[in-house]
PDB file of N, CA and C in Angstrom:
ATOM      1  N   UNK A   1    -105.617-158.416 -47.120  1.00  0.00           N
ATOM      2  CA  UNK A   1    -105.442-157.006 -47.177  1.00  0.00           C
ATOM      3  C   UNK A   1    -106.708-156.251 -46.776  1.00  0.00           C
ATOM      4  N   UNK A   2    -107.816-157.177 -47.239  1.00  0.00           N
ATOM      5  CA  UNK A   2    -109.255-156.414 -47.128  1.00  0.00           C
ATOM      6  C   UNK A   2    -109.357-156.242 -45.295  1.00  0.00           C
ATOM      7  N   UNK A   3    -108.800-157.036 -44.604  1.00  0.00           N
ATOM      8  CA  UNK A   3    -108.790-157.230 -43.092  1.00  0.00           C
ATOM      9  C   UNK A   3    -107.870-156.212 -42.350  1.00  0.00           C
ATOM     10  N   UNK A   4    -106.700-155.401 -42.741  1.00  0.00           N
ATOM     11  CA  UNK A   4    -106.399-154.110 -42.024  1.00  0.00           C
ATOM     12  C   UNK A   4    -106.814-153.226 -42.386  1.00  0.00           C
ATOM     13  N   UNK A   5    -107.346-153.292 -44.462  1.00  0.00           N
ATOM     14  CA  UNK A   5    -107.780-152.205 -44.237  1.00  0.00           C
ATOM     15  C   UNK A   5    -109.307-151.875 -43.407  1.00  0.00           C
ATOM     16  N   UNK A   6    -109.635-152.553 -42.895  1.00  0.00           N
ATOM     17  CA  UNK A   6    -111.187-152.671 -42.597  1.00  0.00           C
ATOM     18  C   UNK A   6    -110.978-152.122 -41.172  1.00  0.00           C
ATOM     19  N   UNK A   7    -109.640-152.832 -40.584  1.00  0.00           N
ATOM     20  CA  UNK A   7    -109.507-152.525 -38.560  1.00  0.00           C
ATOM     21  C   UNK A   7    -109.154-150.786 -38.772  1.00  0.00           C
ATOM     22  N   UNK A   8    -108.053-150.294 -40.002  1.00  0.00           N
ATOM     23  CA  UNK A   8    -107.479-148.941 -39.791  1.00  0.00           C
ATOM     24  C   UNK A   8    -108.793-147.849 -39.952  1.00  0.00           C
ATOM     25  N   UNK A   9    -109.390-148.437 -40.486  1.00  0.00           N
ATOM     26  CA  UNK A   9    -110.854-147.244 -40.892  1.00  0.00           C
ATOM     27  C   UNK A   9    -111.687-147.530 -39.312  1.00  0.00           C
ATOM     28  N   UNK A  10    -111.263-148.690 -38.588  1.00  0.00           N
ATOM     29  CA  UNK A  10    -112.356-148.593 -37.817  1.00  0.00           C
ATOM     30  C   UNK A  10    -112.061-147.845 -36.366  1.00  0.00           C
ATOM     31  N   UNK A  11    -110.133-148.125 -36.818  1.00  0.00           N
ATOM     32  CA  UNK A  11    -109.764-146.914 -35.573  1.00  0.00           C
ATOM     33  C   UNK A  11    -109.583-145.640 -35.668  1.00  0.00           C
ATOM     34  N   UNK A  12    -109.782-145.586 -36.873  1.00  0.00           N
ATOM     35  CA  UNK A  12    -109.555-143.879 -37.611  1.00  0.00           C
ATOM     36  C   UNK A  12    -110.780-143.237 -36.927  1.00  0.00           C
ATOM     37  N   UNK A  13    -111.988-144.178 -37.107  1.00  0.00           N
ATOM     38  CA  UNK A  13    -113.304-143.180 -37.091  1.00  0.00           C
ATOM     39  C   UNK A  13    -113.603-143.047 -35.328  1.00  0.00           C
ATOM     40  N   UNK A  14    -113.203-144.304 -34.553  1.00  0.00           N
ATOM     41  CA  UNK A  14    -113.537-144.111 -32.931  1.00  0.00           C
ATOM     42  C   UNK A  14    -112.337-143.312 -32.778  1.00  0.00           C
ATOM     43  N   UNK A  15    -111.281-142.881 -32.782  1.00  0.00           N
ATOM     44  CA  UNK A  15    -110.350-142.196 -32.491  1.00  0.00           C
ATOM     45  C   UNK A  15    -111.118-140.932 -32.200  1.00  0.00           C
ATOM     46  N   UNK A  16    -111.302-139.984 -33.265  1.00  0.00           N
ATOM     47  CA  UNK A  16    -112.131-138.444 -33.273  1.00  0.00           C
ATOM     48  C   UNK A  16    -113.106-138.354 -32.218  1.00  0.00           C
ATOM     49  N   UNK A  17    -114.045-139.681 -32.013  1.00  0.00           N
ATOM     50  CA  UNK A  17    -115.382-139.980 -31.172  1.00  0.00           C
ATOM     51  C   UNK A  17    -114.995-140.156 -30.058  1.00  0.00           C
ATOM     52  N   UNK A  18    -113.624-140.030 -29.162  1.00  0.00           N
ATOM     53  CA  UNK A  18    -112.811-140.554 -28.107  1.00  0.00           C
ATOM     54  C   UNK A  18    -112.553-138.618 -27.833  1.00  0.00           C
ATOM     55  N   UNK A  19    -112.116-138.677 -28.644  1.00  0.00           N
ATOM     56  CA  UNK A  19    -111.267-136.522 -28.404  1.00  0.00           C
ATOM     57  C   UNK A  19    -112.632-135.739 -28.481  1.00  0.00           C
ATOM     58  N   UNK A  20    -113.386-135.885 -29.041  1.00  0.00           N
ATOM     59  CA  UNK A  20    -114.850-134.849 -28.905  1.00  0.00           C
ATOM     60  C   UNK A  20    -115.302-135.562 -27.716  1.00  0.00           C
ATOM     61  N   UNK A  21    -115.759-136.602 -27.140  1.00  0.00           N
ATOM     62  CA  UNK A  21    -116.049-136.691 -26.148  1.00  0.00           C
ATOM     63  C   UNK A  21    -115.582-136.313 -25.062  1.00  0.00           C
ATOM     64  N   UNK A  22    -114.169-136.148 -25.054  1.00  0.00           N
ATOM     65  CA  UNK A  22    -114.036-135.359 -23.889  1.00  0.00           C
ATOM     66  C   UNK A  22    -113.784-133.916 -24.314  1.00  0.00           C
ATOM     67  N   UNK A  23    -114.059-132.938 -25.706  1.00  0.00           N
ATOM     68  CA  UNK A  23    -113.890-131.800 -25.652  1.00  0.00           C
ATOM     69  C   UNK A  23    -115.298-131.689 -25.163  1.00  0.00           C
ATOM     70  N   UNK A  24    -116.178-132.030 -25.152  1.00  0.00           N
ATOM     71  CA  UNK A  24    -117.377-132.503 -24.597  1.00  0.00           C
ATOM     72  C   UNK A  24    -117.878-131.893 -23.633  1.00  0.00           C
ATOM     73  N   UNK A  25    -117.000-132.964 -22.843  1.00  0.00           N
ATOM     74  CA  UNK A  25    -116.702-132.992 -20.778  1.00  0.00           C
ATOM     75  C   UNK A  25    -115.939-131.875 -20.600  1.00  0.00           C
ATOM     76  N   UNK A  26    -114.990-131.262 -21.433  1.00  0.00           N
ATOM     77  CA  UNK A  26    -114.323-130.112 -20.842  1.00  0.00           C
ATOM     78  C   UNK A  26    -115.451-128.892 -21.127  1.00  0.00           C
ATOM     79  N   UNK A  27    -115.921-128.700 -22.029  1.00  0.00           N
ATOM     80  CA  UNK A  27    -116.758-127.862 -22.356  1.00  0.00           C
ATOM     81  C   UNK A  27    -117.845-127.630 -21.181  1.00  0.00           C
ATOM     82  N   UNK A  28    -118.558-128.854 -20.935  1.00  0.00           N
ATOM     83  CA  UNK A  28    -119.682-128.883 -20.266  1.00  0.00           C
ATOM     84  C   UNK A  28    -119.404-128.817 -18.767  1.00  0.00           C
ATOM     85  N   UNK A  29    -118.014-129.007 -18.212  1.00  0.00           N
ATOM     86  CA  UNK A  29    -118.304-128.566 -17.202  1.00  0.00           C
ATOM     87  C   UNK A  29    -117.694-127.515 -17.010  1.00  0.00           C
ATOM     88  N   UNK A  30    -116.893-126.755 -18.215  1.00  0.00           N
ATOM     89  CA  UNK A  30    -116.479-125.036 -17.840  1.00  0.00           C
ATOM     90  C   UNK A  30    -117.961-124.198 -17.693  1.00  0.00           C
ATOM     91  N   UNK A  31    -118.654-124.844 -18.650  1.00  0.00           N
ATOM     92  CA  UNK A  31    -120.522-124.177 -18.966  1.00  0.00           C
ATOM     93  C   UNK A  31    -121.549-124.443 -17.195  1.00  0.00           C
ATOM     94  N   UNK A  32    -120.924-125.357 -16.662  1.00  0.00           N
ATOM     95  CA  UNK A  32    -121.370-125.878 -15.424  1.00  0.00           C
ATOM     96  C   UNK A  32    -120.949-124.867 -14.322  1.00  0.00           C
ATOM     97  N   UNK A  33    -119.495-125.255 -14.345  1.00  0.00           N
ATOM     98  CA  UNK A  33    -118.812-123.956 -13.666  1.00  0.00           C
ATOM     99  C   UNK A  33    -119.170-122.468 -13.529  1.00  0.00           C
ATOM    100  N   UNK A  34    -119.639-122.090 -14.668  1.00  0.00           N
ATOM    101  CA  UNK A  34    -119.952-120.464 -15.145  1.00  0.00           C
ATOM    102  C   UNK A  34    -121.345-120.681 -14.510  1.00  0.00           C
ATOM    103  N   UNK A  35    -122.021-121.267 -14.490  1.00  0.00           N
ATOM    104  CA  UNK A  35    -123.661-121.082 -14.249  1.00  0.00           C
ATOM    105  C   UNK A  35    -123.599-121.640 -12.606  1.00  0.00           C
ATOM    106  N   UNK A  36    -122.597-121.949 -12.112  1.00  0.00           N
ATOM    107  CA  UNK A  36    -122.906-122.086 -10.536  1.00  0.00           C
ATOM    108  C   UNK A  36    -122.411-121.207 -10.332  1.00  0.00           C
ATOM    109  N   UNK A  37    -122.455-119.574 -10.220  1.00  0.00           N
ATOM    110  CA  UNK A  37    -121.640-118.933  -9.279  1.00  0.00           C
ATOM    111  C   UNK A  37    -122.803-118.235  -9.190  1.00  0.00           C
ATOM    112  N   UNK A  38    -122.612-117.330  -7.336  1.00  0.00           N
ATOM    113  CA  UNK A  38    -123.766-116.683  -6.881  1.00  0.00           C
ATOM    114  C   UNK A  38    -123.188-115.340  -6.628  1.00  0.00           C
ATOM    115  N   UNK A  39    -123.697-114.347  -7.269  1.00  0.00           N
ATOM    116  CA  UNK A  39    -123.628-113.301  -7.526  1.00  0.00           C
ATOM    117  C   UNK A  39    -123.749-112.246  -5.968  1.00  0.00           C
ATOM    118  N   UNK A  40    -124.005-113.014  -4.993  1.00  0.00           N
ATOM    119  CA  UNK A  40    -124.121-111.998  -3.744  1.00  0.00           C
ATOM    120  C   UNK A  40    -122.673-112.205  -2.979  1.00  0.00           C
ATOM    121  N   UNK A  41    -121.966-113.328  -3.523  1.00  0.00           N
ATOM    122  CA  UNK A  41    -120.745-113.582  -3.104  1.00  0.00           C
ATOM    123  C   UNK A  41    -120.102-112.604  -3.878  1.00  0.00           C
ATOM    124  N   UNK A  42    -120.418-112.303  -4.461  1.00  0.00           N
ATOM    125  CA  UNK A  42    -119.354-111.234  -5.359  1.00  0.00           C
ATOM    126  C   UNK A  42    -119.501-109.491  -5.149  1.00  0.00           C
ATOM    127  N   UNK A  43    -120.647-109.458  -4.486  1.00  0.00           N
ATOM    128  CA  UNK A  43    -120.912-108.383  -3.496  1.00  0.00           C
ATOM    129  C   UNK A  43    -120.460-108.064  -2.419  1.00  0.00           C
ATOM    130  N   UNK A  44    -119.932-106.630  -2.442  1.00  0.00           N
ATOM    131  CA  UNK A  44    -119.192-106.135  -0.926  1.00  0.00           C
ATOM    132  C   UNK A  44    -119.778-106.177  -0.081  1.00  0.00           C
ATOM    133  N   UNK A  45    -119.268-106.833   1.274  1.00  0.00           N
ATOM    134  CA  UNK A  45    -119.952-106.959   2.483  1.00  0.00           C
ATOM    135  C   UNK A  45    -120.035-105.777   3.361  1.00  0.00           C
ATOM    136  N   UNK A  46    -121.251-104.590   2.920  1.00  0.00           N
ATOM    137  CA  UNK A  46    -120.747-103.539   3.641  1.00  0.00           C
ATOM    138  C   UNK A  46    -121.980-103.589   4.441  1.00  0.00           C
ATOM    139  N   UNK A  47    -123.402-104.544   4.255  1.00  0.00           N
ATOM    140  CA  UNK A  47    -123.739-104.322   5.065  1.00  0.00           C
ATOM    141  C   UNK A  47    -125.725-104.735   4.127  1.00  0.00           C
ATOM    142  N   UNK A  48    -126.759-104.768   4.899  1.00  0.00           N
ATOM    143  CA  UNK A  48    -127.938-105.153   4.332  1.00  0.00           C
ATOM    144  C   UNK A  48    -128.105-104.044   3.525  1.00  0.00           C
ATOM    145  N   UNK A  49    -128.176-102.944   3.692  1.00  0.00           N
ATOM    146  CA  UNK A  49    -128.420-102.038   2.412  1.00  0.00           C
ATOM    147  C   UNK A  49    -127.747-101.678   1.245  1.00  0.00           C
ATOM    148  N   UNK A  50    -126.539-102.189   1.217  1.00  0.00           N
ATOM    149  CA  UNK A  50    -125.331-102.021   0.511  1.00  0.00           C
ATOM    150  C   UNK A  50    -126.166-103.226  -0.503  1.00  0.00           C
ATOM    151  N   UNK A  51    -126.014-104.482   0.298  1.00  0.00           N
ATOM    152  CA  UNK A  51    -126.500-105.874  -0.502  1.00  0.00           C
ATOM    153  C   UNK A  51    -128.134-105.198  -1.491  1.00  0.00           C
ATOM    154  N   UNK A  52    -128.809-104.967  -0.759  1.00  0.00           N
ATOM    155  CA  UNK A  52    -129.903-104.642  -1.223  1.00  0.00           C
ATOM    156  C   UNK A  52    -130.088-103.768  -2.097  1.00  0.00           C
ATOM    157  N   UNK A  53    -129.407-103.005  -2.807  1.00  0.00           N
ATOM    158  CA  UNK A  53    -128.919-101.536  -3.386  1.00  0.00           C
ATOM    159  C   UNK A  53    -128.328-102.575  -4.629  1.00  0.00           C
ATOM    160  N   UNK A  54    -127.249-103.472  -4.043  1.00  0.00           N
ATOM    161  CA  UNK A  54    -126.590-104.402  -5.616  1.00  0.00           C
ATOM    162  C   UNK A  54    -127.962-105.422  -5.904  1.00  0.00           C
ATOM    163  N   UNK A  55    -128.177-105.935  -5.066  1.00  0.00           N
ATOM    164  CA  UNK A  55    -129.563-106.739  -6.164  1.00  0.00           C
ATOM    165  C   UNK A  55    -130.598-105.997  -7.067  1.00  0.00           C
ATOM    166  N   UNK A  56    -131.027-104.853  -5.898  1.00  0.00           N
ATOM    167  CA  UNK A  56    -131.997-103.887  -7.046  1.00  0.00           C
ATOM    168  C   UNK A  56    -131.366-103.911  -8.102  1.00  0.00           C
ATOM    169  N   UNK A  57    -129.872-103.193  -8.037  1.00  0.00           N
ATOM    170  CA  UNK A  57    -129.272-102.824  -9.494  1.00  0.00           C
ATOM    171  C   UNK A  57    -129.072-103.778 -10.778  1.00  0.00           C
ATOM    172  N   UNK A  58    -129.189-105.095 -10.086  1.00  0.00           N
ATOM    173  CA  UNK A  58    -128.445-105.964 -10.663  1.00  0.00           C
ATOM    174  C   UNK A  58    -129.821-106.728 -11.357  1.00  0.00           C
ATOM    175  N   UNK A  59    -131.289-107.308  -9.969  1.00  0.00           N
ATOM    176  CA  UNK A  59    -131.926-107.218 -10.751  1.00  0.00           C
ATOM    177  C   UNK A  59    -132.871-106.704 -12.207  1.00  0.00           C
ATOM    178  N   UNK A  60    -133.013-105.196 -11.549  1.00  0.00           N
ATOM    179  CA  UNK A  60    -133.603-104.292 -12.456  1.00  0.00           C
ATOM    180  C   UNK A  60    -132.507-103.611 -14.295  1.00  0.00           C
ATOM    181  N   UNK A  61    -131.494-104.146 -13.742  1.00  0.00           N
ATOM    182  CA  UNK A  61    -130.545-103.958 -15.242  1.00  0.00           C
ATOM    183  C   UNK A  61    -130.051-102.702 -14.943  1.00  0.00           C
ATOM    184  N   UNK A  62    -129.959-101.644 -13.936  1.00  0.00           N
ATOM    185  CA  UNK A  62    -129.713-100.637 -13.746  1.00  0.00           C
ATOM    186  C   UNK A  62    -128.546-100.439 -13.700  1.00  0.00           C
ATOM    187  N   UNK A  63    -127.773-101.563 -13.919  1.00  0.00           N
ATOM    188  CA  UNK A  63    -125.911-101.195 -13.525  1.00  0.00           C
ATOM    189  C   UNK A  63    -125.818-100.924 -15.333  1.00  0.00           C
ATOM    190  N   UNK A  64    -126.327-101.040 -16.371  1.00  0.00           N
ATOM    191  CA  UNK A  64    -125.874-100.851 -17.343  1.00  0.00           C
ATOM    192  C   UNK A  64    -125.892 -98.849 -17.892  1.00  0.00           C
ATOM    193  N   UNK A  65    -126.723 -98.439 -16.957  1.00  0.00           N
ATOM    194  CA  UNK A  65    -126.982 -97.009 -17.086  1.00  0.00           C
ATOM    195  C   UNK A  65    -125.876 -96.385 -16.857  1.00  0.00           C
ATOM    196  N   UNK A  66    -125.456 -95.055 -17.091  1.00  0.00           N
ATOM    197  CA  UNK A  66    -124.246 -94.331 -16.870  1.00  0.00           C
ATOM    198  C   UNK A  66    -124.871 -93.557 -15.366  1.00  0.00           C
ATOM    199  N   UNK A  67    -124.212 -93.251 -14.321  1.00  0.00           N
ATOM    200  CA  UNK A  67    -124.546 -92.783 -12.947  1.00  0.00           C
ATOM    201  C   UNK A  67    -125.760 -91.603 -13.379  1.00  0.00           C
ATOM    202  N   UNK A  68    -125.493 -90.652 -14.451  1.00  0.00           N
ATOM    203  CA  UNK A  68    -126.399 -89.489 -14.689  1.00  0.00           C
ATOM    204  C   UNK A  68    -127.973 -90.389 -14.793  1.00  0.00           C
ATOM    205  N   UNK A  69    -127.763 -90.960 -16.037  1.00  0.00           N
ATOM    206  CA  UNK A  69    -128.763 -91.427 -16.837  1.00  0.00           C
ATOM    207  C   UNK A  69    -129.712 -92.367 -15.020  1.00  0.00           C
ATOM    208  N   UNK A  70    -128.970 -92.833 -14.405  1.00  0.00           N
ATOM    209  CA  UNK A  70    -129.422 -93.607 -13.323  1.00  0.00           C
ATOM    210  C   UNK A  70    -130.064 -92.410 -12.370  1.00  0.00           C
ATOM    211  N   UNK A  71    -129.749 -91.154 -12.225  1.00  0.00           N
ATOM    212  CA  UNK A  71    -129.759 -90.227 -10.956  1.00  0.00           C
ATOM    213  C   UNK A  71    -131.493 -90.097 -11.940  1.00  0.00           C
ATOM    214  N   UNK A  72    -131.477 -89.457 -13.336  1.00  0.00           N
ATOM    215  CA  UNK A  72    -132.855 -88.846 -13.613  1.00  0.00           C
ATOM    216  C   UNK A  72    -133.671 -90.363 -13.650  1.00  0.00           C
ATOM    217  N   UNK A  73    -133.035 -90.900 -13.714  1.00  0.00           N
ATOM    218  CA  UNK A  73    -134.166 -92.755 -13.737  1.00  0.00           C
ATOM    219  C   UNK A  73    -134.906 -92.401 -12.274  1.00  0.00           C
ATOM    220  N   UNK A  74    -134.269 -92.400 -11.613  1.00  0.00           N
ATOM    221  CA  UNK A  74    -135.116 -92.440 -10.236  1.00  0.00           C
ATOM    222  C   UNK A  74    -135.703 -91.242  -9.571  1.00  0.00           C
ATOM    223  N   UNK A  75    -135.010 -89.744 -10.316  1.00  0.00           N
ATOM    224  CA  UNK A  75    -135.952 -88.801  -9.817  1.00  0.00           C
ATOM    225  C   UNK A  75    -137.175 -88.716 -10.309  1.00  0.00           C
ATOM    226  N   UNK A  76    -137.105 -89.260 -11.304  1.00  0.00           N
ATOM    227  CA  UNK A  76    -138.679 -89.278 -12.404  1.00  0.00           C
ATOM    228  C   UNK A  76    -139.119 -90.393 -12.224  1.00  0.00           C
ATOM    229  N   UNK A  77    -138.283 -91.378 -11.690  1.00  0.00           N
ATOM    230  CA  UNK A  77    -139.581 -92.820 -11.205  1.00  0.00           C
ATOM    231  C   UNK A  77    -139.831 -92.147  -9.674  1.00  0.00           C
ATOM    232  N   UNK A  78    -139.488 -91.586  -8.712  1.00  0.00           N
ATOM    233  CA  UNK A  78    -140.222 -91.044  -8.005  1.00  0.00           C
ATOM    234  C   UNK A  78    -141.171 -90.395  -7.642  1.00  0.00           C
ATOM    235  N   UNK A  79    -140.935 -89.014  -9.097  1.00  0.00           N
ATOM    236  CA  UNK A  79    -142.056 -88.337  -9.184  1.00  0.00           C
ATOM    237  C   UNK A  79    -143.515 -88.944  -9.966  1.00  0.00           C
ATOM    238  N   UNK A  80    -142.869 -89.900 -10.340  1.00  0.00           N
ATOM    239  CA  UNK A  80    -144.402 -90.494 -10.387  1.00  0.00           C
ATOM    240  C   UNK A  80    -145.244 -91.414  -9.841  1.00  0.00           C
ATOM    241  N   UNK A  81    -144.249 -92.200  -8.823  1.00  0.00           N
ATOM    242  CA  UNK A  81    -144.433 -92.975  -7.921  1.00  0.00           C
ATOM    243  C   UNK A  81    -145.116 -91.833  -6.914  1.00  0.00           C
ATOM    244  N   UNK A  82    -144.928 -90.235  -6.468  1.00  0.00           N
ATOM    245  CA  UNK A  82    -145.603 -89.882  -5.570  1.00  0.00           C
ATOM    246  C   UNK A  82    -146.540 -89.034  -6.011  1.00  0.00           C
ATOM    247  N   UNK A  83    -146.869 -88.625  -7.365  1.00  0.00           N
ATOM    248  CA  UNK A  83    -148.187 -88.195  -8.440  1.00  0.00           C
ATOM    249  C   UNK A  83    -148.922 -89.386  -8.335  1.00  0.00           C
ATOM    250  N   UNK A  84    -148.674 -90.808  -8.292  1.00  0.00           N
ATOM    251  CA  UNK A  84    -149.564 -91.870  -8.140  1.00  0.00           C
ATOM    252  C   UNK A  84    -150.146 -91.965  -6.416  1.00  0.00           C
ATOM    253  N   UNK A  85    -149.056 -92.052  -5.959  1.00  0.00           N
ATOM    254  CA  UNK A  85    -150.249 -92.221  -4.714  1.00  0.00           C
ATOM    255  C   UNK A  85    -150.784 -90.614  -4.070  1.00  0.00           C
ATOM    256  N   UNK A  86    -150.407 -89.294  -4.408  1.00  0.00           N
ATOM    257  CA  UNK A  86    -151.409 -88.601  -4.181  1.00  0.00           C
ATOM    258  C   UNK A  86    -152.741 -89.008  -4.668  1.00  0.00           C
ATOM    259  N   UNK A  87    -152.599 -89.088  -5.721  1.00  0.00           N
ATOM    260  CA  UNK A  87    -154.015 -89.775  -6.395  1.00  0.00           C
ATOM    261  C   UNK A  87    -154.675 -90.578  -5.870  1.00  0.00           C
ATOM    262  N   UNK A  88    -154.191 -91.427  -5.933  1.00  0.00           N
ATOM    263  CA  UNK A  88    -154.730 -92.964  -5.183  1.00  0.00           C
ATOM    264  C   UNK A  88    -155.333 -92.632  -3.646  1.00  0.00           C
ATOM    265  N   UNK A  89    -154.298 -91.655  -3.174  1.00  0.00           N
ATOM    266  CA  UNK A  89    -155.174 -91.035  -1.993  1.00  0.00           C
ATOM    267  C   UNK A  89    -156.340 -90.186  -2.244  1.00  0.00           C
ATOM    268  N   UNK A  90    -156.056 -89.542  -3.160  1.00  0.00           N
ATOM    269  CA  UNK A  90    -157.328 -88.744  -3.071  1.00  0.00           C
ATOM    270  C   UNK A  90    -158.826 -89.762  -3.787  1.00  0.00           C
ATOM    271  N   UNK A  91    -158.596 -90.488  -4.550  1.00  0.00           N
ATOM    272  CA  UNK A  91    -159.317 -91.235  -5.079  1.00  0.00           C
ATOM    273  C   UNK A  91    -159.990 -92.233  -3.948  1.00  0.00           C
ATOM    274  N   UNK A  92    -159.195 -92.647  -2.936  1.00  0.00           N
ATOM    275  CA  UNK A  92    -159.537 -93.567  -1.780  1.00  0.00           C
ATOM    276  C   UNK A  92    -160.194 -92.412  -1.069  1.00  0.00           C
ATOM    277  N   UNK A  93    -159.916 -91.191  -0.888  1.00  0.00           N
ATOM    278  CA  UNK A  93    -160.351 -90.692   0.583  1.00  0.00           C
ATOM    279  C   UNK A  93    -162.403 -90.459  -0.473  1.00  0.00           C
ATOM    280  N   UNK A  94    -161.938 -90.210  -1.573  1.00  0.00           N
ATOM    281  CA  UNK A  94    -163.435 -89.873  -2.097  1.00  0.00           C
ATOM    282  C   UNK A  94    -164.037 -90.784  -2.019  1.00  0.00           C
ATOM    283  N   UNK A  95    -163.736 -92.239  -2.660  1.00  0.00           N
ATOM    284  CA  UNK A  95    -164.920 -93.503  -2.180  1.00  0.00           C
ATOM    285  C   UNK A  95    -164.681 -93.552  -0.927  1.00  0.00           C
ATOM    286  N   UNK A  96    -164.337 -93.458  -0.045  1.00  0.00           N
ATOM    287  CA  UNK A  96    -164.600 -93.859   1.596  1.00  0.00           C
ATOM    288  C   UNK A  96    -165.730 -92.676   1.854  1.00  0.00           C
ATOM    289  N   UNK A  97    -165.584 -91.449   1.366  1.00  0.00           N
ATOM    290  CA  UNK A  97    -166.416 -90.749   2.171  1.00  0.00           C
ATOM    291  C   UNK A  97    -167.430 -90.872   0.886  1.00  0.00           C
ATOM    292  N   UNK A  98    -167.685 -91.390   0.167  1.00  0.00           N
ATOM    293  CA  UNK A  98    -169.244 -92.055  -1.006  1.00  0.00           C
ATOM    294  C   UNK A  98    -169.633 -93.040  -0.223  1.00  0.00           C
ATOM    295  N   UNK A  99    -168.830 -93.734   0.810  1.00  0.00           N
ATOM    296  CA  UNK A  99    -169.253 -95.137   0.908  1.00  0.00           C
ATOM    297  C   UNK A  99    -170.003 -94.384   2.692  1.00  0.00           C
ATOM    298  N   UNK A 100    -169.529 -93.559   3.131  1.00  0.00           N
ATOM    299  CA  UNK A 100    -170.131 -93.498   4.281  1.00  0.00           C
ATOM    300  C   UNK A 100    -171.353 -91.987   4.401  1.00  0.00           C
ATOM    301  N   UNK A 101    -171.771 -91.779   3.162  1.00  0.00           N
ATOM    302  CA  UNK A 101    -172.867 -90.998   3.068  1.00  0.00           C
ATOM    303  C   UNK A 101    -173.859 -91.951   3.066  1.00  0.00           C
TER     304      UNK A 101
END
């Protein structure tokens, strides 16, 4: 008696270790699946600036903004993007003309 019960416990326990292994394999390659896809394929082909316009957005996190919140993002990263290089110009044109006195 000690001899089936010994085989039924031993198929009881590889049984479960047989079905998780492949919930496993199904798992890991839906997780495989999801992490190979390329995101420029999923971009409209309207053209290099179109493409270039979705990566900015997509890199920089900017698609999560509402269109408003996106319009003052970039008038005010402009205006300081061109408050910086006035500066930078004027700051360059002063050491060039320090450097040639």
């Amino acid at each position: 008696m000690s001899k089936s019960t010994s085989t039924t416990a031993a198929t009881a326990t590889t049984a479960p270790n047989k079905q998780s292994s492949s919930k496993k394999q199904a798992s890991s390659s839906t997780v495989k699946q999801a992490t190979n896809t390329n995101t420029d394929v999923l971009c409209c082909d309207d053209g290099f600036l179109a493409k270039a316009m979705y990566r900015y957005n997509l890199w920089t996190g900017l698609y999560m903004l509402e269109q408003d919140e996106r319009l003052f993002f970039h008038i005010f990263g402009w205006m300081f993007v061109f408050s910086l290089s006035l500066y930078m110009g004027v700051f360059l044109h002063g050491f060039v003309d320090g450097l040639l006195q």
